[in-house]
PDB file of N, CA and C in Angstrom:
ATOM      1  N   UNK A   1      72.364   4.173 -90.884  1.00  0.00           N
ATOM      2  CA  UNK A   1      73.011   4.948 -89.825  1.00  0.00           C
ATOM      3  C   UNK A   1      73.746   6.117 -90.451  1.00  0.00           C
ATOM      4  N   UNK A   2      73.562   7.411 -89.702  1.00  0.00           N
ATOM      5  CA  UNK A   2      74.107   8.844 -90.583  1.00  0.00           C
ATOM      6  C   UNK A   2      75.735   8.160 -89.853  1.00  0.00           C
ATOM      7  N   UNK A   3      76.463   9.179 -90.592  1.00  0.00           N
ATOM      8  CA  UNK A   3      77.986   9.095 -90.898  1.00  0.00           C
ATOM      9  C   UNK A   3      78.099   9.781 -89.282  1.00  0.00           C
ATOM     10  N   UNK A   4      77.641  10.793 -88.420  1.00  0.00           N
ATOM     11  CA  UNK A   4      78.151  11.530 -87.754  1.00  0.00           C
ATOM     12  C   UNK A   4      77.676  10.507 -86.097  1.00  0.00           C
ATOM     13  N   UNK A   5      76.800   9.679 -86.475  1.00  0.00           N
ATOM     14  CA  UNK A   5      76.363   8.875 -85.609  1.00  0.00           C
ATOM     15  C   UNK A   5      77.166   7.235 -85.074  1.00  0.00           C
ATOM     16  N   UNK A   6      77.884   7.682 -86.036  1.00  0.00           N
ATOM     17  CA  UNK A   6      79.073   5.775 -86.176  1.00  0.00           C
ATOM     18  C   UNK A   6      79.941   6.796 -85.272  1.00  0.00           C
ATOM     19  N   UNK A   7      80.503   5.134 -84.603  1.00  0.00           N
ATOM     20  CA  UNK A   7      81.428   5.509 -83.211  1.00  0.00           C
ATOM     21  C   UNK A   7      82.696   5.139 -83.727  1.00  0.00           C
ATOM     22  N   UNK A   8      83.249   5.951 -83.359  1.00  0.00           N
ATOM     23  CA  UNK A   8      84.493   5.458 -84.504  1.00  0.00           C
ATOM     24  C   UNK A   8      85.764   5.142 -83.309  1.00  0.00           C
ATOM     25  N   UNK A   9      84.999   4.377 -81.886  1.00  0.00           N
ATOM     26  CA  UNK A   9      86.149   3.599 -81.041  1.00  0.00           C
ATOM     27  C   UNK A   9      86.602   2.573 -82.075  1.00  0.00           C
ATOM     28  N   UNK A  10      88.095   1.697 -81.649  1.00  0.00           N
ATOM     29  CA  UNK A  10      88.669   0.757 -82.257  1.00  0.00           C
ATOM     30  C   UNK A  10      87.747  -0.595 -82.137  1.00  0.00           C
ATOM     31  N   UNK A  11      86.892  -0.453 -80.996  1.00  0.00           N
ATOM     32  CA  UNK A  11      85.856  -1.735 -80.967  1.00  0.00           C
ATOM     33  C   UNK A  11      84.930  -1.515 -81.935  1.00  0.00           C
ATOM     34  N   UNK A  12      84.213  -0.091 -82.108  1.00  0.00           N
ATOM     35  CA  UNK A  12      83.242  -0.537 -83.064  1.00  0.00           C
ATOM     36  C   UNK A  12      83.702  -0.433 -84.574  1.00  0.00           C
ATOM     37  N   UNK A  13      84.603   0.398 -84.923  1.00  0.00           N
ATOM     38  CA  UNK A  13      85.627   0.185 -86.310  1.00  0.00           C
ATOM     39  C   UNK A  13      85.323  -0.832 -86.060  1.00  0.00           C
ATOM     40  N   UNK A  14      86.012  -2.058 -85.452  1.00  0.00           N
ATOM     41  CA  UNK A  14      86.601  -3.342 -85.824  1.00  0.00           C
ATOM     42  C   UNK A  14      85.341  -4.205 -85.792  1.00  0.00           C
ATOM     43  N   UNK A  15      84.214  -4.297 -85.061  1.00  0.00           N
ATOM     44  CA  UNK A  15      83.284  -4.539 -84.914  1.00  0.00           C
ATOM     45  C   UNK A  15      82.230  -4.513 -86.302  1.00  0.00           C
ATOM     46  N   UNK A  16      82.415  -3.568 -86.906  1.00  0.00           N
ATOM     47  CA  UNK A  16      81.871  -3.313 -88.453  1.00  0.00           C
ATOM     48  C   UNK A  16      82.510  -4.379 -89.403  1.00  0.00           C
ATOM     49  N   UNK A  17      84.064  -4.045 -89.058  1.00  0.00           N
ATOM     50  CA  UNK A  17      84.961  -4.568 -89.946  1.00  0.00           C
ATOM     51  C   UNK A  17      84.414  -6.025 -90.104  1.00  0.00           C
ATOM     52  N   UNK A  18      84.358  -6.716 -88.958  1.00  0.00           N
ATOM     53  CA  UNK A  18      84.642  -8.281 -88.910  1.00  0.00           C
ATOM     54  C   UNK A  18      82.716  -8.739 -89.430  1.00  0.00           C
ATOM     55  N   UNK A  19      81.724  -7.579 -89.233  1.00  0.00           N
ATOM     56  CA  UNK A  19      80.582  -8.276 -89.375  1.00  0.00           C
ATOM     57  C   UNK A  19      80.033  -9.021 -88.945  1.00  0.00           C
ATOM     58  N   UNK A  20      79.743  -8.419 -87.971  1.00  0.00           N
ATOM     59  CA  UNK A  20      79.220  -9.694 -86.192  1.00  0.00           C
ATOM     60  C   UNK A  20      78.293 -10.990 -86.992  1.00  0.00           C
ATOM     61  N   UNK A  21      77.746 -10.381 -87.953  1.00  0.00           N
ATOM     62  CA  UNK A  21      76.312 -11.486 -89.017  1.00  0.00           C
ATOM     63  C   UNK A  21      76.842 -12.563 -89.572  1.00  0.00           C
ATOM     64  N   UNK A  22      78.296 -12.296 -90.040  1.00  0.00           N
ATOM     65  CA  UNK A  22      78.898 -13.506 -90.794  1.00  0.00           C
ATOM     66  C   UNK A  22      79.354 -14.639 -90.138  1.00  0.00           C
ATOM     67  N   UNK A  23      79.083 -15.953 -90.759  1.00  0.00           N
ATOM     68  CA  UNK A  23      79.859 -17.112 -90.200  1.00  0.00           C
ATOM     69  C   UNK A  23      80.546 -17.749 -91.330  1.00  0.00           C
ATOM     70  N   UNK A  24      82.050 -17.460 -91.950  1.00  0.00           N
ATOM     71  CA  UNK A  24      81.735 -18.349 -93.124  1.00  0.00           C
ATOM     72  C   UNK A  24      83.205 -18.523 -93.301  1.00  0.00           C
ATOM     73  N   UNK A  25      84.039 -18.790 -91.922  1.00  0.00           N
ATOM     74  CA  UNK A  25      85.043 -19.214 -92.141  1.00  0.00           C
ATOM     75  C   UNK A  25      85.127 -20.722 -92.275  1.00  0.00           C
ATOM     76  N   UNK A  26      86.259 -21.506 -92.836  1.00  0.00           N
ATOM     77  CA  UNK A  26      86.104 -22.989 -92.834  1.00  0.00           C
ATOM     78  C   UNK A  26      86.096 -23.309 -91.977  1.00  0.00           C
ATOM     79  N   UNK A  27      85.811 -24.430 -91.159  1.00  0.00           N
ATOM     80  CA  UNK A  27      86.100 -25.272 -90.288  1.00  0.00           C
ATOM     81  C   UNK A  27      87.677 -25.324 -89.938  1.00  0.00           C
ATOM     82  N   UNK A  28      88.652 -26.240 -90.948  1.00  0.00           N
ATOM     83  CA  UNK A  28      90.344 -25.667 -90.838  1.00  0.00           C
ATOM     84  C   UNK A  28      90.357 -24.206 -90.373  1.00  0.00           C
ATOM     85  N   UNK A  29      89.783 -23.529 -90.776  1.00  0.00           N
ATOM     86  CA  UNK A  29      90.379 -22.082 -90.474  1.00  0.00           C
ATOM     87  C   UNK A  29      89.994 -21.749 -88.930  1.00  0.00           C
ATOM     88  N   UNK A  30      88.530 -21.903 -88.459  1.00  0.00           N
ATOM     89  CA  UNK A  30      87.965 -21.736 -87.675  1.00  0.00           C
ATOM     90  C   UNK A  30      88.550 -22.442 -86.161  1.00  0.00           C
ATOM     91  N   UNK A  31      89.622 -23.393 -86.170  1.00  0.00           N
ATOM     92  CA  UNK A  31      89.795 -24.405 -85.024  1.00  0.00           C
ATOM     93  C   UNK A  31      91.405 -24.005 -85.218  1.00  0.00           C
ATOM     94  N   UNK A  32      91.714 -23.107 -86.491  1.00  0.00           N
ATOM     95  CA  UNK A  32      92.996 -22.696 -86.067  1.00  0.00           C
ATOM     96  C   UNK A  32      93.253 -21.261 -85.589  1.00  0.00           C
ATOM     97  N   UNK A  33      91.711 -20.556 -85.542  1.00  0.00           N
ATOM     98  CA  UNK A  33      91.833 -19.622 -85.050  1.00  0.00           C
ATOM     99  C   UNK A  33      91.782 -19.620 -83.147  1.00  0.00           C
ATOM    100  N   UNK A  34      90.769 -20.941 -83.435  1.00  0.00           N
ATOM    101  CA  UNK A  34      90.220 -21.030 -81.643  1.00  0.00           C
ATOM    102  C   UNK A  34      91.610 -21.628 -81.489  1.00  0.00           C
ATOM    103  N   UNK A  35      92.588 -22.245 -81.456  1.00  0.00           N
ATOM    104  CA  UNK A  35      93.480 -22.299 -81.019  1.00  0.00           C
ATOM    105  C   UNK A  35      94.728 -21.128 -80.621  1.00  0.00           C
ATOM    106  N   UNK A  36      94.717 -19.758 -81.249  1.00  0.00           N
ATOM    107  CA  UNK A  36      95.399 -18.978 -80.665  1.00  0.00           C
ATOM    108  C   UNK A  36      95.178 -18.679 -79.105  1.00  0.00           C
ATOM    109  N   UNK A  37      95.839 -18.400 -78.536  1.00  0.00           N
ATOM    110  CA  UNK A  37      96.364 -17.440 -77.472  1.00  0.00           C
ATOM    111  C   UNK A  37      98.102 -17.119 -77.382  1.00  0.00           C
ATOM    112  N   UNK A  38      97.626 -16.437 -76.139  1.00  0.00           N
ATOM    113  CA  UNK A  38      99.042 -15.827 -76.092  1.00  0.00           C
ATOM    114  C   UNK A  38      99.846 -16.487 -75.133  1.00  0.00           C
ATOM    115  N   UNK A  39     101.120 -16.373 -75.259  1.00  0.00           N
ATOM    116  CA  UNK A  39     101.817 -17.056 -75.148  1.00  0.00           C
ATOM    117  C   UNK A  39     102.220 -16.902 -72.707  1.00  0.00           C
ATOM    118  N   UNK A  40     102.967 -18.007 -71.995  1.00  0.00           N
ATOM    119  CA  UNK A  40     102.984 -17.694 -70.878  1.00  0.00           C
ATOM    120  C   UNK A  40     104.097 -16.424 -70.628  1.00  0.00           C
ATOM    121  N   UNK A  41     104.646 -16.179 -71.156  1.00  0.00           N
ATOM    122  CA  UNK A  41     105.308 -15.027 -70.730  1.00  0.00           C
ATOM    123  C   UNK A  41     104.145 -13.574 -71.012  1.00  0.00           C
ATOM    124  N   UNK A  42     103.584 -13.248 -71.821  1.00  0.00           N
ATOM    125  CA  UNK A  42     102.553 -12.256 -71.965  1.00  0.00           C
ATOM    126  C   UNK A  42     101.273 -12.401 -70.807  1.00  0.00           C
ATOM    127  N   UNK A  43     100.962 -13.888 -71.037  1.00  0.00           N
ATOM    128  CA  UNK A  43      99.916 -14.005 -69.860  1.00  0.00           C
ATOM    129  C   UNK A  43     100.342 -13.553 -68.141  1.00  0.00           C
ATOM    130  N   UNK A  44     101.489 -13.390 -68.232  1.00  0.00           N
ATOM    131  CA  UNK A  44     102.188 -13.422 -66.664  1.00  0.00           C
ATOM    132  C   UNK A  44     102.517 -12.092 -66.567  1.00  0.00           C
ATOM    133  N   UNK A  45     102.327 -11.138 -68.108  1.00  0.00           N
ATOM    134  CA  UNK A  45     102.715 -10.613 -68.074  1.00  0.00           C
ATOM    135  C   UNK A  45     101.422  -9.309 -67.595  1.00  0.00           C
ATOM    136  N   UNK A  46     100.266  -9.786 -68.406  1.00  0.00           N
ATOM    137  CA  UNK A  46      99.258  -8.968 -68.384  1.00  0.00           C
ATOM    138  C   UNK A  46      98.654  -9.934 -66.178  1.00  0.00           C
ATOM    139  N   UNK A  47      98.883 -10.723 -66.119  1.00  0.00           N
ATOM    140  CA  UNK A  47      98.676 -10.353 -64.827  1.00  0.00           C
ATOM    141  C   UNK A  47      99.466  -9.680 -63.682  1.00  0.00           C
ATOM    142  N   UNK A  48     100.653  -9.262 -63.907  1.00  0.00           N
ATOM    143  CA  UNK A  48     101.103  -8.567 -63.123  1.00  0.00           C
ATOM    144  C   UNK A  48     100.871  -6.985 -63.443  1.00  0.00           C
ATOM    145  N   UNK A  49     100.729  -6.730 -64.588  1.00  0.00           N
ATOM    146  CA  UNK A  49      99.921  -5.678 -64.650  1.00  0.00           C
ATOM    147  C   UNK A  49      98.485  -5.302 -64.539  1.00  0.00           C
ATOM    148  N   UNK A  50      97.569  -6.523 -64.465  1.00  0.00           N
ATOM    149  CA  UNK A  50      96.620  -6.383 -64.021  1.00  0.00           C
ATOM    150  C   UNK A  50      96.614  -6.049 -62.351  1.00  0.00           C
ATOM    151  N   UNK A  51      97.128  -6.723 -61.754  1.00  0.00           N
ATOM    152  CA  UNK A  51      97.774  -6.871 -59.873  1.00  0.00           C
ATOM    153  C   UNK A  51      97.795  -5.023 -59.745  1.00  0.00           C
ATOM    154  N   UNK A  52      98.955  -4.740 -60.575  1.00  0.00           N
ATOM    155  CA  UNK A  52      99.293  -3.529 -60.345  1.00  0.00           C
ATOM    156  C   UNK A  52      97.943  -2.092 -60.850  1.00  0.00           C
ATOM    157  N   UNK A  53      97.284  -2.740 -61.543  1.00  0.00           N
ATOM    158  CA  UNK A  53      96.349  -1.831 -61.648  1.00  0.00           C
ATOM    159  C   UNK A  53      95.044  -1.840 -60.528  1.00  0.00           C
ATOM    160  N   UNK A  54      94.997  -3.113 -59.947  1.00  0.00           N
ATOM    161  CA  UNK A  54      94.031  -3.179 -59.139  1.00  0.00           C
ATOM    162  C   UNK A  54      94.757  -1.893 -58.020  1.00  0.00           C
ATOM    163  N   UNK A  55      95.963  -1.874 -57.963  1.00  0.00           N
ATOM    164  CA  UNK A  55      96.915  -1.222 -56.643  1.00  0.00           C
ATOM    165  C   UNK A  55      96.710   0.005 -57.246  1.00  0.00           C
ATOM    166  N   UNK A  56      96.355   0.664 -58.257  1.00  0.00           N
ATOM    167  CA  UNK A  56      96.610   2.277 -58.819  1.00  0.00           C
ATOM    168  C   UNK A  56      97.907   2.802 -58.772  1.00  0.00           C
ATOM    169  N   UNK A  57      98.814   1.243 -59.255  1.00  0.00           N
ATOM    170  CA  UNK A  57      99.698   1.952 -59.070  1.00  0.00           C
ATOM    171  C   UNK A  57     100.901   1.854 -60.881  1.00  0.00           C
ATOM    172  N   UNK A  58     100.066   1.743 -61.742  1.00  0.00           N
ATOM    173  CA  UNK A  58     100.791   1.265 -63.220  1.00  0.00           C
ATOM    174  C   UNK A  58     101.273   3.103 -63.083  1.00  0.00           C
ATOM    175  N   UNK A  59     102.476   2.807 -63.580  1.00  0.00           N
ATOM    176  CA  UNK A  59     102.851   3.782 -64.701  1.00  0.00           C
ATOM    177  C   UNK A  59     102.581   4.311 -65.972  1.00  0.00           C
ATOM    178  N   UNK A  60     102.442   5.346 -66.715  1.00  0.00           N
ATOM    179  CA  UNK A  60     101.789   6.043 -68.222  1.00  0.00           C
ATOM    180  C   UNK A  60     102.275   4.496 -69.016  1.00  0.00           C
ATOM    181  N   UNK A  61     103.516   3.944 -68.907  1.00  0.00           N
ATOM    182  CA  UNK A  61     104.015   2.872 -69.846  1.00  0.00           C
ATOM    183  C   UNK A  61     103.465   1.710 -70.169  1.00  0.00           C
ATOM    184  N   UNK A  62     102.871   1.472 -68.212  1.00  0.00           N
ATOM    185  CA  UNK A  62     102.453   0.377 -68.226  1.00  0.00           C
ATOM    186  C   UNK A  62     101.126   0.578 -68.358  1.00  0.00           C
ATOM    187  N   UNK A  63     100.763   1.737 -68.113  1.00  0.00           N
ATOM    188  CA  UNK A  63      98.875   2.086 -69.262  1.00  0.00           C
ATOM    189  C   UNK A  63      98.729   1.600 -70.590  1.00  0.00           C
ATOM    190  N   UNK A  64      99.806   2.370 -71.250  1.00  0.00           N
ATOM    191  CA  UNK A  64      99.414   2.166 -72.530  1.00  0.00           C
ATOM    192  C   UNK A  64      99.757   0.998 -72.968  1.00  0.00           C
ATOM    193  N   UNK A  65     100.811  -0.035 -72.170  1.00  0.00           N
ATOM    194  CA  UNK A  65     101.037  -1.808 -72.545  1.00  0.00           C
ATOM    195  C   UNK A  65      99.533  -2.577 -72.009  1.00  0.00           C
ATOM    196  N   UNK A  66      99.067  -2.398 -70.723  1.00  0.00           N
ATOM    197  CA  UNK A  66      97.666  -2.880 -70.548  1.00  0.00           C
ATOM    198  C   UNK A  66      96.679  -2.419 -71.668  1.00  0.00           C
ATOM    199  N   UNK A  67      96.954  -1.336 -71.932  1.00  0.00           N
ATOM    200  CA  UNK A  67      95.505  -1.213 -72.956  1.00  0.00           C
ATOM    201  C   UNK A  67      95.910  -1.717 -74.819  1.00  0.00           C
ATOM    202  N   UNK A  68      97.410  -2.197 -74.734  1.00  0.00           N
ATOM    203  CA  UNK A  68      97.590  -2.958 -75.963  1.00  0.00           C
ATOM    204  C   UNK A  68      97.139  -4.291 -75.722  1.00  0.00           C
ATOM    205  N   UNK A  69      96.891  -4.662 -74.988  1.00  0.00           N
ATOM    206  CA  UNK A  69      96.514  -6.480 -73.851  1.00  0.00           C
ATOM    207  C   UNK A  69      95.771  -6.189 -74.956  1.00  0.00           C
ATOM    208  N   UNK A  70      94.629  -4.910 -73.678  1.00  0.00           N
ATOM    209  CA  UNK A  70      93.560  -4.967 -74.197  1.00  0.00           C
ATOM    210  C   UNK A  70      92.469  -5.237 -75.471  1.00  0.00           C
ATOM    211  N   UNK A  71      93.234  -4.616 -76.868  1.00  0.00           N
ATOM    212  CA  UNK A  71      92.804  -4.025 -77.723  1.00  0.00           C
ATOM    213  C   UNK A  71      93.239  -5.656 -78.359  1.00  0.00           C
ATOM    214  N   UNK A  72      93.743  -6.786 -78.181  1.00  0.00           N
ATOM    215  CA  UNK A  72      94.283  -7.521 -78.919  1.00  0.00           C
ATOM    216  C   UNK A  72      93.972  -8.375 -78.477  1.00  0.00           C
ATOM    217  N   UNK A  73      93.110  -8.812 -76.922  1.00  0.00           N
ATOM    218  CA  UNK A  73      92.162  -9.416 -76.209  1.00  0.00           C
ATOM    219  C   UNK A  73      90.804  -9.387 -76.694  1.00  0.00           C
ATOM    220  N   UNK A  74      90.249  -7.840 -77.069  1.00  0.00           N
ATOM    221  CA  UNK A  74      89.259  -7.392 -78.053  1.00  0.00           C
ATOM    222  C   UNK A  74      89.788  -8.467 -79.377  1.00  0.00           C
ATOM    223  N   UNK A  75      90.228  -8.262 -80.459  1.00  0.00           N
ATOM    224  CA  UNK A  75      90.469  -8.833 -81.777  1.00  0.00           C
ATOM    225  C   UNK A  75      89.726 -10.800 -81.375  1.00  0.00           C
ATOM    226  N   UNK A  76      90.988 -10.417 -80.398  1.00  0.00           N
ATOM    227  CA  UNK A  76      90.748 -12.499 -80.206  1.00  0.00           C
ATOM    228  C   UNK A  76      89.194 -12.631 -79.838  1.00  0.00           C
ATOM    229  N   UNK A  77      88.580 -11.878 -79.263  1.00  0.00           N
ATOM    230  CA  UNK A  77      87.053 -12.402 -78.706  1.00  0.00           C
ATOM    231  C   UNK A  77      86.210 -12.438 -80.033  1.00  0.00           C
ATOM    232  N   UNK A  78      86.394 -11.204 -80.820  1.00  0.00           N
ATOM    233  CA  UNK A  78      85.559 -11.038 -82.260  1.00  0.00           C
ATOM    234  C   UNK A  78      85.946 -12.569 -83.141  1.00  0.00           C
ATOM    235  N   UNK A  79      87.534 -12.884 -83.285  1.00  0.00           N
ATOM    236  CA  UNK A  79      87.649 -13.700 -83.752  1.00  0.00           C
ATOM    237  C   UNK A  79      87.180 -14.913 -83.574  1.00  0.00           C
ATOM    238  N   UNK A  80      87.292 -15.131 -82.182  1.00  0.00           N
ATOM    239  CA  UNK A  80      86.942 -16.803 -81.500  1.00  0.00           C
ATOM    240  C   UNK A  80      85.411 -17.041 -81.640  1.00  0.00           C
ATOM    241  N   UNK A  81      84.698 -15.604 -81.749  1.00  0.00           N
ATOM    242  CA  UNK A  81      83.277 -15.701 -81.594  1.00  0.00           C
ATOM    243  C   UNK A  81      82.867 -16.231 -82.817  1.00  0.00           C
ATOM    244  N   UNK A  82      83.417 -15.206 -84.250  1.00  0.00           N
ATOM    245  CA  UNK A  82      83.175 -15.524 -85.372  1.00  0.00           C
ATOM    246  C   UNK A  82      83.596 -17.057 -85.617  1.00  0.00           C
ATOM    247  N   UNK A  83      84.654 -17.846 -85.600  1.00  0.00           N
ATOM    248  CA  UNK A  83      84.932 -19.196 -85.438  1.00  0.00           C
ATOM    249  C   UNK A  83      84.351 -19.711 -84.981  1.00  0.00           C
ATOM    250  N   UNK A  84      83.288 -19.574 -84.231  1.00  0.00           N
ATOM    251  CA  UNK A  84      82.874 -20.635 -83.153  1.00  0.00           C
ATOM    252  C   UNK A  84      81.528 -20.468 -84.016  1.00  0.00           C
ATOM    253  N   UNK A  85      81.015 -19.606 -84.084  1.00  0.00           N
ATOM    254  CA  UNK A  85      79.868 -19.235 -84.979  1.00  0.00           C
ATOM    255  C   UNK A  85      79.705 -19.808 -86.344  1.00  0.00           C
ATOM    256  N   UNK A  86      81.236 -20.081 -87.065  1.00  0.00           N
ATOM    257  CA  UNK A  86      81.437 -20.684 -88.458  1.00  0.00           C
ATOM    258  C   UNK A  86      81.139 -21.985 -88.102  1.00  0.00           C
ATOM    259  N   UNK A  87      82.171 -22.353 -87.284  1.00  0.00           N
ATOM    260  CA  UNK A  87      82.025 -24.302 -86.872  1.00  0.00           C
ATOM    261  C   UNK A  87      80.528 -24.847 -86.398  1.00  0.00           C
ATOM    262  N   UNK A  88      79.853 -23.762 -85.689  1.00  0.00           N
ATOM    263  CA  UNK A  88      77.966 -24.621 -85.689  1.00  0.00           C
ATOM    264  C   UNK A  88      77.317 -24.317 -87.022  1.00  0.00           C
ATOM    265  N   UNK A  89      77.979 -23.309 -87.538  1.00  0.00           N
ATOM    266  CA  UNK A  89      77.024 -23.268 -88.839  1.00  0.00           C
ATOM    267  C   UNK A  89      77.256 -24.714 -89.793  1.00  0.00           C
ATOM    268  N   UNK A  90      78.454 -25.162 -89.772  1.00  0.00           N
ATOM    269  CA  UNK A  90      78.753 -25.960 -90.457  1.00  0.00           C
ATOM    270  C   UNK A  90      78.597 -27.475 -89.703  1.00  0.00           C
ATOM    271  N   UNK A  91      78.112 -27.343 -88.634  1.00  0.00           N
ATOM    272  CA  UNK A  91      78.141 -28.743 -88.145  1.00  0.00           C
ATOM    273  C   UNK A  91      78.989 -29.051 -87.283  1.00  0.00           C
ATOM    274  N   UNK A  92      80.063 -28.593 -86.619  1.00  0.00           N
ATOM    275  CA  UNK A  92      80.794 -28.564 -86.194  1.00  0.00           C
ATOM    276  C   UNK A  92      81.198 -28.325 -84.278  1.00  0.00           C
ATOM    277  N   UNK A  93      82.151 -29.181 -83.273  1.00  0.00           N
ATOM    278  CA  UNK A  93      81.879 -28.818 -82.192  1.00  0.00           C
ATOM    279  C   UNK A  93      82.764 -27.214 -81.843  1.00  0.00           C
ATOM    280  N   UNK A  94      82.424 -26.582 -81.250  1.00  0.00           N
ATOM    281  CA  UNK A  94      83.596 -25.580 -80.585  1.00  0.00           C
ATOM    282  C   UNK A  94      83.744 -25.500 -79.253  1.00  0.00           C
ATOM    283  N   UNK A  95      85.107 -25.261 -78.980  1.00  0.00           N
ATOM    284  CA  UNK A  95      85.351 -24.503 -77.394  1.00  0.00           C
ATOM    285  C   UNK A  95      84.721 -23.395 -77.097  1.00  0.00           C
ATOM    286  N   UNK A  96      83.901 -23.744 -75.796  1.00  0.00           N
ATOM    287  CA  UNK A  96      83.118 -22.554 -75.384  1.00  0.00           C
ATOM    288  C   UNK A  96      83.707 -21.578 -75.008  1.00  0.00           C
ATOM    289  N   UNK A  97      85.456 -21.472 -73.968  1.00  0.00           N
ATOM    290  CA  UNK A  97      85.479 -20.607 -73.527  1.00  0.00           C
ATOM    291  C   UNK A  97      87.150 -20.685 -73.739  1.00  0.00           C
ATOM    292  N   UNK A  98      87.842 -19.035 -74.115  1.00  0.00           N
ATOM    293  CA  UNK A  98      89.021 -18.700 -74.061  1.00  0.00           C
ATOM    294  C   UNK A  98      89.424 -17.684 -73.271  1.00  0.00           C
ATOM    295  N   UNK A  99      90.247 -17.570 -73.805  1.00  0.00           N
ATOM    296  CA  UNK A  99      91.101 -16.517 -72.284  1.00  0.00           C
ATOM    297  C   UNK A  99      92.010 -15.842 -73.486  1.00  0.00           C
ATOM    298  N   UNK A 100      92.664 -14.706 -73.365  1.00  0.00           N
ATOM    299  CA  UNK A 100      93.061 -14.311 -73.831  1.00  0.00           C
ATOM    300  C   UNK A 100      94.742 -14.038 -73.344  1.00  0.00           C
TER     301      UNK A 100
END
């Protein structure tokens, strides 16, 4: 791929970074990653700003706090995927589905 042709959004940066191909975290590592989320005050938090975006009605502040959700909702999916991907390589069961 030429240099002028890479997308240089934070998904596909990070997307390179993590190496969608690899599975080769441990098992320990992998079931302590699928165990993150975020915590109920953030979750309550990104749905009331979700509410409010369905309404068009967020503020510039509360843009740029939804699209930090976002970008860190992104991380956790690459991560949980790659984990989940390590634990069948190795034999292992995983949780199919998270939330961020």
């Amino acid at each position: 791929m030429n240099q002028t042709s890479l997308s240089t959004s934070e998904a596909a940066i990070v997307g390179r970074l993590m190496k969608r191909d690899r599975a080769d975290f441990s098992p320990e590592l992998s079931r302590e990653i699928l165990s993150l989320q975020l915590g109920p005050e953030d979750q309550a938090r990104m749905r009331e700003l979700s509410l409010k975006a369905q309404g068009g009605s967020l503020t510039e502040e509360e843009q740029r706090e939804i699209e930090n959700y976002r970008r860190v909702g992104y991380w956790l999916g690459i991560l949980w995927s790659r984990a989940r991907l390590s634990l069948k390589r190795a034999g292992g069961d995983a949780p199919h589905e998270h939330r961020a």
